[in-house]
PDB file of N, CA and C in Angstrom:
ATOM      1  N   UNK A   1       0.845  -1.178   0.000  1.00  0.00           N
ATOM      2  CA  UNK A   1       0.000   0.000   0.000  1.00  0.00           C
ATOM      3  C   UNK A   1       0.887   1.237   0.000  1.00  0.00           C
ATOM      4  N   UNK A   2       0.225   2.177  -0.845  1.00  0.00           N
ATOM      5  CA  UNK A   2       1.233   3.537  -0.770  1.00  0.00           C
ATOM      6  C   UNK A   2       1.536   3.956   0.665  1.00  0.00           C
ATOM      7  N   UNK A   3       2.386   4.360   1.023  1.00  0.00           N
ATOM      8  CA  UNK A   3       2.808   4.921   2.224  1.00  0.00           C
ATOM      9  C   UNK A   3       2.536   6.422   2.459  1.00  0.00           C
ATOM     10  N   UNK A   4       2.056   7.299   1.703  1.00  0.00           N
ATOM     11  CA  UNK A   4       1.873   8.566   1.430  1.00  0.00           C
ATOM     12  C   UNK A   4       0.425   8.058   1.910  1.00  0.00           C
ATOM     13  N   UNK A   5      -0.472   7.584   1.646  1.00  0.00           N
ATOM     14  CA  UNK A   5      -2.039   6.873   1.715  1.00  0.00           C
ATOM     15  C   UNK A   5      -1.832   6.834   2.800  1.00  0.00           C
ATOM     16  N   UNK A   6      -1.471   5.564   3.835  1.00  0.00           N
ATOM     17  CA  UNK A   6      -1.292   5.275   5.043  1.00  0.00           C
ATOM     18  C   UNK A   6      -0.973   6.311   5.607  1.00  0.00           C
ATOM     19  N   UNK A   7      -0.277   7.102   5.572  1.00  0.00           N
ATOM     20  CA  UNK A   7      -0.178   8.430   6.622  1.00  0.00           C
ATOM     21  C   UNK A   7      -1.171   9.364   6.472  1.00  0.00           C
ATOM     22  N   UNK A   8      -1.908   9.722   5.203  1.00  0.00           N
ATOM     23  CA  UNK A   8      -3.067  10.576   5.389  1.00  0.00           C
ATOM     24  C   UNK A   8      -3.974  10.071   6.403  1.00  0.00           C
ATOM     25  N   UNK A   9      -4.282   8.264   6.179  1.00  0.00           N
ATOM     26  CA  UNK A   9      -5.026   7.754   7.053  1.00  0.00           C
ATOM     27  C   UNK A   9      -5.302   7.965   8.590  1.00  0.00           C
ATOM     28  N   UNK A  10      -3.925   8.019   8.525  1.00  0.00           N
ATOM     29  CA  UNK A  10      -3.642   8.276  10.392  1.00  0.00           C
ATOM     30  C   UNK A  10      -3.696   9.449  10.167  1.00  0.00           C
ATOM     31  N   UNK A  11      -3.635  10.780  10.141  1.00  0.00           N
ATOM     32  CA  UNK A  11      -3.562  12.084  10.483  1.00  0.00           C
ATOM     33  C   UNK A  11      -5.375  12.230  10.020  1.00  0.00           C
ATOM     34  N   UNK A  12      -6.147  11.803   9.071  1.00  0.00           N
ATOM     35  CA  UNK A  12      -7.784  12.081   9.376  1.00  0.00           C
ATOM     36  C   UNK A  12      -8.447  11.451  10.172  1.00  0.00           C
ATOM     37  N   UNK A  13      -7.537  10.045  10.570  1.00  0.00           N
ATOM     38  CA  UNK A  13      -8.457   9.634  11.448  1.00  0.00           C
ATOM     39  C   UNK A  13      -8.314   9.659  12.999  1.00  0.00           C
ATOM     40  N   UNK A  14      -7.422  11.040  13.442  1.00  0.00           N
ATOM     41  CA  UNK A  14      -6.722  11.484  14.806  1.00  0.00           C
ATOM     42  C   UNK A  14      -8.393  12.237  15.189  1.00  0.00           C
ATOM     43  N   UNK A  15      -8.267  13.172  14.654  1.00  0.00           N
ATOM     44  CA  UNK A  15      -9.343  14.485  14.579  1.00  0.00           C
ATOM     45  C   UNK A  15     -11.000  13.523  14.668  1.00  0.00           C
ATOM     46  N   UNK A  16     -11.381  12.699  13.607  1.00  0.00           N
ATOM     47  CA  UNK A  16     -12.416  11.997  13.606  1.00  0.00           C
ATOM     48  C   UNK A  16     -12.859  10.961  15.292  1.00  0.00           C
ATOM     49  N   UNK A  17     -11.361  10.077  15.941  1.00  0.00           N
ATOM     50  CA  UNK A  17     -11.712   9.594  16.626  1.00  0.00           C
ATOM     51  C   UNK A  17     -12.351  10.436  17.801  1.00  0.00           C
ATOM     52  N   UNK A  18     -11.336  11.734  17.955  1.00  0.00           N
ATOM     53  CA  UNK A  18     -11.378  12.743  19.385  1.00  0.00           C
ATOM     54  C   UNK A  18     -13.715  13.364  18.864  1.00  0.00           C
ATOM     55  N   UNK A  19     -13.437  13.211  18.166  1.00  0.00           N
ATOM     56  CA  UNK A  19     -15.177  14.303  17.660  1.00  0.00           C
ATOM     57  C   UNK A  19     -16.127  12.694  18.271  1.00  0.00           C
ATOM     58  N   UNK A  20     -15.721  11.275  17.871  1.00  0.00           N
ATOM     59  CA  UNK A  20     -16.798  10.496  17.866  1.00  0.00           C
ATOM     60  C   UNK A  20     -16.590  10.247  19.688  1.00  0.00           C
ATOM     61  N   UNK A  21     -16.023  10.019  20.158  1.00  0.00           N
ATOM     62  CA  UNK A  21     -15.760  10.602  21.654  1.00  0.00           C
ATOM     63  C   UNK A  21     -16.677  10.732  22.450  1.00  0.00           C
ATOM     64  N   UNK A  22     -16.588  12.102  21.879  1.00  0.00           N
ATOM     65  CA  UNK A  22     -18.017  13.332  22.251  1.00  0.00           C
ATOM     66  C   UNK A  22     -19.148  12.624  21.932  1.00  0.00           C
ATOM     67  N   UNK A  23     -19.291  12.053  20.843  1.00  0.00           N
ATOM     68  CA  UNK A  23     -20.695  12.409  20.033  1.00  0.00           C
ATOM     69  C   UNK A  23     -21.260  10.935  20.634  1.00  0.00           C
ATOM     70  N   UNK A  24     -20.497  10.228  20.088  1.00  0.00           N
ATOM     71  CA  UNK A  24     -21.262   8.535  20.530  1.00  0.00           C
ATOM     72  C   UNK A  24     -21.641   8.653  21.923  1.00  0.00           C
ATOM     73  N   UNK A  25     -21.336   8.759  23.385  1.00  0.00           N
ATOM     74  CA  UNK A  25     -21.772   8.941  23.991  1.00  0.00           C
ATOM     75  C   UNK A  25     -22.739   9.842  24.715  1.00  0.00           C
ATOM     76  N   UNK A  26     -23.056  10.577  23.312  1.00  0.00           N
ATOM     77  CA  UNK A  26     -24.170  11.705  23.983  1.00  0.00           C
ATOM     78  C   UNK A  26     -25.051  10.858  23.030  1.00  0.00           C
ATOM     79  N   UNK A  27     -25.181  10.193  22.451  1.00  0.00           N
ATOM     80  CA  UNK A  27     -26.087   9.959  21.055  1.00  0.00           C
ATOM     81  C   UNK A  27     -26.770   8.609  21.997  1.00  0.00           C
ATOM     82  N   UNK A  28     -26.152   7.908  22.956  1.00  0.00           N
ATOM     83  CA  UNK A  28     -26.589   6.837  24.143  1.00  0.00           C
ATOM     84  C   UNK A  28     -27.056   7.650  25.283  1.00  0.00           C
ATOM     85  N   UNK A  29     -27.222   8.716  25.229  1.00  0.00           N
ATOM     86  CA  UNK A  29     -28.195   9.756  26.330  1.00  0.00           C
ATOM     87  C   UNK A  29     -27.280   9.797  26.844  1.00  0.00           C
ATOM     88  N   UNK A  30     -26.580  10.808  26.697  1.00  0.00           N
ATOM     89  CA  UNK A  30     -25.609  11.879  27.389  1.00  0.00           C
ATOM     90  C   UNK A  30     -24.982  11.343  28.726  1.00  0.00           C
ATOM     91  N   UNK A  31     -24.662  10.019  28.589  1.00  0.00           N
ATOM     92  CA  UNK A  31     -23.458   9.256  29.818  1.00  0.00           C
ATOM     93  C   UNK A  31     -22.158   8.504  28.863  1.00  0.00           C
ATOM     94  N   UNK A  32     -20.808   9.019  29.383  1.00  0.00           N
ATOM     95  CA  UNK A  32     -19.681   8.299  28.862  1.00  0.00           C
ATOM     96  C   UNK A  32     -20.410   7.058  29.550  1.00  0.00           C
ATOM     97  N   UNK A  33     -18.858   6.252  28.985  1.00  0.00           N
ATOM     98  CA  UNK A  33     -18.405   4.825  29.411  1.00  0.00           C
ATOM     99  C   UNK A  33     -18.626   4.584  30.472  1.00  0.00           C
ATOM    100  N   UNK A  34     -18.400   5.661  31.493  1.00  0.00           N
ATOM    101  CA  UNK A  34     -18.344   4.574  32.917  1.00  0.00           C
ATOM    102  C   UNK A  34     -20.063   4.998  33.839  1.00  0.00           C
ATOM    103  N   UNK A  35     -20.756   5.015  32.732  1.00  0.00           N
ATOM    104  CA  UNK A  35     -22.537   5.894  33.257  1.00  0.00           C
ATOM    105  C   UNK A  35     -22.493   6.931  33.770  1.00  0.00           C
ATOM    106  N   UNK A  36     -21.080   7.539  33.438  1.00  0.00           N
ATOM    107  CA  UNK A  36     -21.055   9.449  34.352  1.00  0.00           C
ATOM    108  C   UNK A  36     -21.886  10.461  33.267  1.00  0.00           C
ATOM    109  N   UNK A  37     -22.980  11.014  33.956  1.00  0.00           N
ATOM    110  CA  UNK A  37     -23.475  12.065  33.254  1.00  0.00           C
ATOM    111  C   UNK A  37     -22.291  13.031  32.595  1.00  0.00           C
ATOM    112  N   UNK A  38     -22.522  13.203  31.319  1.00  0.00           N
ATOM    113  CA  UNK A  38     -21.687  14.066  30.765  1.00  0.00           C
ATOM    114  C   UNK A  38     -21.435  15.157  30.964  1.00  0.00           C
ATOM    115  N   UNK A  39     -20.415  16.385  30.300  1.00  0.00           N
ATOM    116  CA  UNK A  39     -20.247  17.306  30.825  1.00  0.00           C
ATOM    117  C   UNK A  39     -21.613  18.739  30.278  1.00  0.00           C
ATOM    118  N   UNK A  40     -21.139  19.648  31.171  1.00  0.00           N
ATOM    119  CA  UNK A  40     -22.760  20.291  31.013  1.00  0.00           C
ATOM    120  C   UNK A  40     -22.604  20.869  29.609  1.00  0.00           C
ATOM    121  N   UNK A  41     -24.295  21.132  28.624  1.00  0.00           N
ATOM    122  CA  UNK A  41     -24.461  21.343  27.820  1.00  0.00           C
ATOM    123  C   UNK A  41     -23.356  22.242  27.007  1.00  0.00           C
ATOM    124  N   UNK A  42     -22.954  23.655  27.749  1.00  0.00           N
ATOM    125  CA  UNK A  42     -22.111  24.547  27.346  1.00  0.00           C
ATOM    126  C   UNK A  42     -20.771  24.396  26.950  1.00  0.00           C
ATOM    127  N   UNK A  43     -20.272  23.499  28.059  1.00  0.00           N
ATOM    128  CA  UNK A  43     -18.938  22.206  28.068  1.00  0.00           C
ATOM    129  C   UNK A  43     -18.713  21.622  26.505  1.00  0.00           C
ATOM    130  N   UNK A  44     -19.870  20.973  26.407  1.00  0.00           N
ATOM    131  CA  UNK A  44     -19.725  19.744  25.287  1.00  0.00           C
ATOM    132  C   UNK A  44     -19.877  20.873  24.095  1.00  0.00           C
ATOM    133  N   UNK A  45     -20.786  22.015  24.113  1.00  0.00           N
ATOM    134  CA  UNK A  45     -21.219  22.765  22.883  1.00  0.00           C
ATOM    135  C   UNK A  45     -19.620  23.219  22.472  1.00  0.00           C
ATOM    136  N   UNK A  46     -18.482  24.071  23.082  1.00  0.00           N
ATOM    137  CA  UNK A  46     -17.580  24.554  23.209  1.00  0.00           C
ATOM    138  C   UNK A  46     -16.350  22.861  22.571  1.00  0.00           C
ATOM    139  N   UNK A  47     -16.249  22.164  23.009  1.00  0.00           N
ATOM    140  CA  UNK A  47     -15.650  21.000  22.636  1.00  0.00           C
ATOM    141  C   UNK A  47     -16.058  20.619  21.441  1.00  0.00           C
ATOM    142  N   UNK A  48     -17.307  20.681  21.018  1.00  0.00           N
ATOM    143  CA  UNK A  48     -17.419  19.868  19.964  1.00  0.00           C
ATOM    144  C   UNK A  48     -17.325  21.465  18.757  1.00  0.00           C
ATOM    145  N   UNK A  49     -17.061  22.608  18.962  1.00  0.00           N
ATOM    146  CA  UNK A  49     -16.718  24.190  18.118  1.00  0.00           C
ATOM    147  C   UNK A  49     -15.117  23.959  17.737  1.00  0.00           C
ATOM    148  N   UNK A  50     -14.751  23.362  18.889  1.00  0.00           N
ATOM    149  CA  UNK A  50     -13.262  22.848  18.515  1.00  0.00           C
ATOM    150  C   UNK A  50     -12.866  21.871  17.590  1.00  0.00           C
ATOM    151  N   UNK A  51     -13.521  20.688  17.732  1.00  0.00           N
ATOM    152  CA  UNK A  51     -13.376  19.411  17.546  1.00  0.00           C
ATOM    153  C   UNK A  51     -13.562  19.457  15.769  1.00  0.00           C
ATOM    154  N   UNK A  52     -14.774  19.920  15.572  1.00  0.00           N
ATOM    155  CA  UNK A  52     -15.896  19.656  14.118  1.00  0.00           C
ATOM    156  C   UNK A  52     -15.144  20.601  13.125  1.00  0.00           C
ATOM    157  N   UNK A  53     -14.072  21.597  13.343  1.00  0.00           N
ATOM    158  CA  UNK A  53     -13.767  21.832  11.730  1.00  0.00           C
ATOM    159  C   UNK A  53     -12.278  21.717  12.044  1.00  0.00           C
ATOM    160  N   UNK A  54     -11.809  20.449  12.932  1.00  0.00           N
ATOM    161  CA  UNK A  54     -10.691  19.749  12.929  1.00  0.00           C
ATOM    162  C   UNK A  54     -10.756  18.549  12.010  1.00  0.00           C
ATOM    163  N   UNK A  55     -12.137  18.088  12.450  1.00  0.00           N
ATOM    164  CA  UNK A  55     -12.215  17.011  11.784  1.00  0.00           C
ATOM    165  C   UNK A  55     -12.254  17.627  10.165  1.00  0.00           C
ATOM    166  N   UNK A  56     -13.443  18.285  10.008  1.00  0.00           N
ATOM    167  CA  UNK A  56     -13.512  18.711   8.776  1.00  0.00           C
ATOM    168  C   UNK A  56     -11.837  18.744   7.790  1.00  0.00           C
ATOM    169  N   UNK A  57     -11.142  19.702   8.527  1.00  0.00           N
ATOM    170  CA  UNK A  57      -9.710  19.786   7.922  1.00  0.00           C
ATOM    171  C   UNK A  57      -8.577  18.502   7.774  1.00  0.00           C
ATOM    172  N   UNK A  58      -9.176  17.828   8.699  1.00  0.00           N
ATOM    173  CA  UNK A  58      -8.852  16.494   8.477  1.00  0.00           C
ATOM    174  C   UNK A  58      -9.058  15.688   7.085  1.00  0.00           C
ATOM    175  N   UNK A  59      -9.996  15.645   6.809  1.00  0.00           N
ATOM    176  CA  UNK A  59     -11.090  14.873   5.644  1.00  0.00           C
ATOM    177  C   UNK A  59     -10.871  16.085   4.672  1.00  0.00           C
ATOM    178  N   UNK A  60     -10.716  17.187   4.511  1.00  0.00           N
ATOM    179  CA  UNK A  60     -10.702  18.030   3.331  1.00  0.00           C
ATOM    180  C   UNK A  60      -8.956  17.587   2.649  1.00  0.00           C
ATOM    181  N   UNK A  61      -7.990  17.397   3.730  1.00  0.00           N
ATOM    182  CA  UNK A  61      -6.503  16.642   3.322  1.00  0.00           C
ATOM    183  C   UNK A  61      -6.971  15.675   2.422  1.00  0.00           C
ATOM    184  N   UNK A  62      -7.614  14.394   3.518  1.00  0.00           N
ATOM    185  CA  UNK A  62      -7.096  13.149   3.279  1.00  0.00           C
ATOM    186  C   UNK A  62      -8.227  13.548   1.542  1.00  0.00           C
ATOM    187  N   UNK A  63      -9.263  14.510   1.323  1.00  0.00           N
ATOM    188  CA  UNK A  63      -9.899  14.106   0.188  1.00  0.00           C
ATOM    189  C   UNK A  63      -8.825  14.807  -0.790  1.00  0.00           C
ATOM    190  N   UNK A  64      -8.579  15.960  -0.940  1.00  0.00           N
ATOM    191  CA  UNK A  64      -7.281  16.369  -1.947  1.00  0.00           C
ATOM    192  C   UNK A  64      -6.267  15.347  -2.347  1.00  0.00           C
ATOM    193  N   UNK A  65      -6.160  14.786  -0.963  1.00  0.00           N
ATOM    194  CA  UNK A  65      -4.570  13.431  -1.318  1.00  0.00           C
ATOM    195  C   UNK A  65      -5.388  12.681  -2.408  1.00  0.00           C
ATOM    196  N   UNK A  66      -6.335  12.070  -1.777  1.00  0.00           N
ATOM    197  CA  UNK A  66      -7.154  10.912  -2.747  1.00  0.00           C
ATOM    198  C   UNK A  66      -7.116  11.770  -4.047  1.00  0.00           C
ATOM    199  N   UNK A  67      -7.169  13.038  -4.189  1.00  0.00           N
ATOM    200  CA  UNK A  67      -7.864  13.494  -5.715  1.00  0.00           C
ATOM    201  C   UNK A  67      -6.152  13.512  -6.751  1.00  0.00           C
ATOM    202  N   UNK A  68      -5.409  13.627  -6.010  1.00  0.00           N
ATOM    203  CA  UNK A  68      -4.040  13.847  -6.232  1.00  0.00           C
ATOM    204  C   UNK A  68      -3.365  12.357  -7.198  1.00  0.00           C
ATOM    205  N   UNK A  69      -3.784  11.512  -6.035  1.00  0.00           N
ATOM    206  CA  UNK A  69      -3.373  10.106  -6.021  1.00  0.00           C
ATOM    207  C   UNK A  69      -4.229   9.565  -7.839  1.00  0.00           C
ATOM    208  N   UNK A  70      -5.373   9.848  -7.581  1.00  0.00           N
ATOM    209  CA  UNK A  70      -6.461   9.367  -8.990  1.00  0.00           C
ATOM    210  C   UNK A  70      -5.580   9.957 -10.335  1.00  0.00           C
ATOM    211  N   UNK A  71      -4.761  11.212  -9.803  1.00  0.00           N
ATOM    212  CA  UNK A  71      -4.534  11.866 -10.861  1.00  0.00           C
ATOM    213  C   UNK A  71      -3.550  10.936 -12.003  1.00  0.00           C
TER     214      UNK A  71
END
């Protein structure tokens, strides 16, 4: 496998894991892993302002590489 590929992989899918984190456990009614009520609404709103156009910039790479790679 290209090695240029494999490293986009890992650098979009840093940003993606930290966002699903957040999200999967609010999407099971707002308790992490260990049944702790999550953090308060304002908390998570502020985390996930951070998180969501990390990821985005993440996935806008790894899609350019892919368009690069086709070329």
């Amino acid at each position: 496998m290209n090695p240029s590929l494999v490293e986009m992989a890992k650098r979009s899918a840093e940003p993606i894991a930290a966002l699903n984190a957040v999200l999967l456990p609010l999407a099971a009614g707002g308790r992490d892993g260990h049944g702790e009520d999550m953090a308060r609404e304002s908390d998570l709103v502020a985390r996930l302002e951070e998180m969501i156009p990390a990821a985005r910039r993440a996935l806008d790479a790894a899609e350019r590489r892919l368009l690069q790679l086709k070329k």
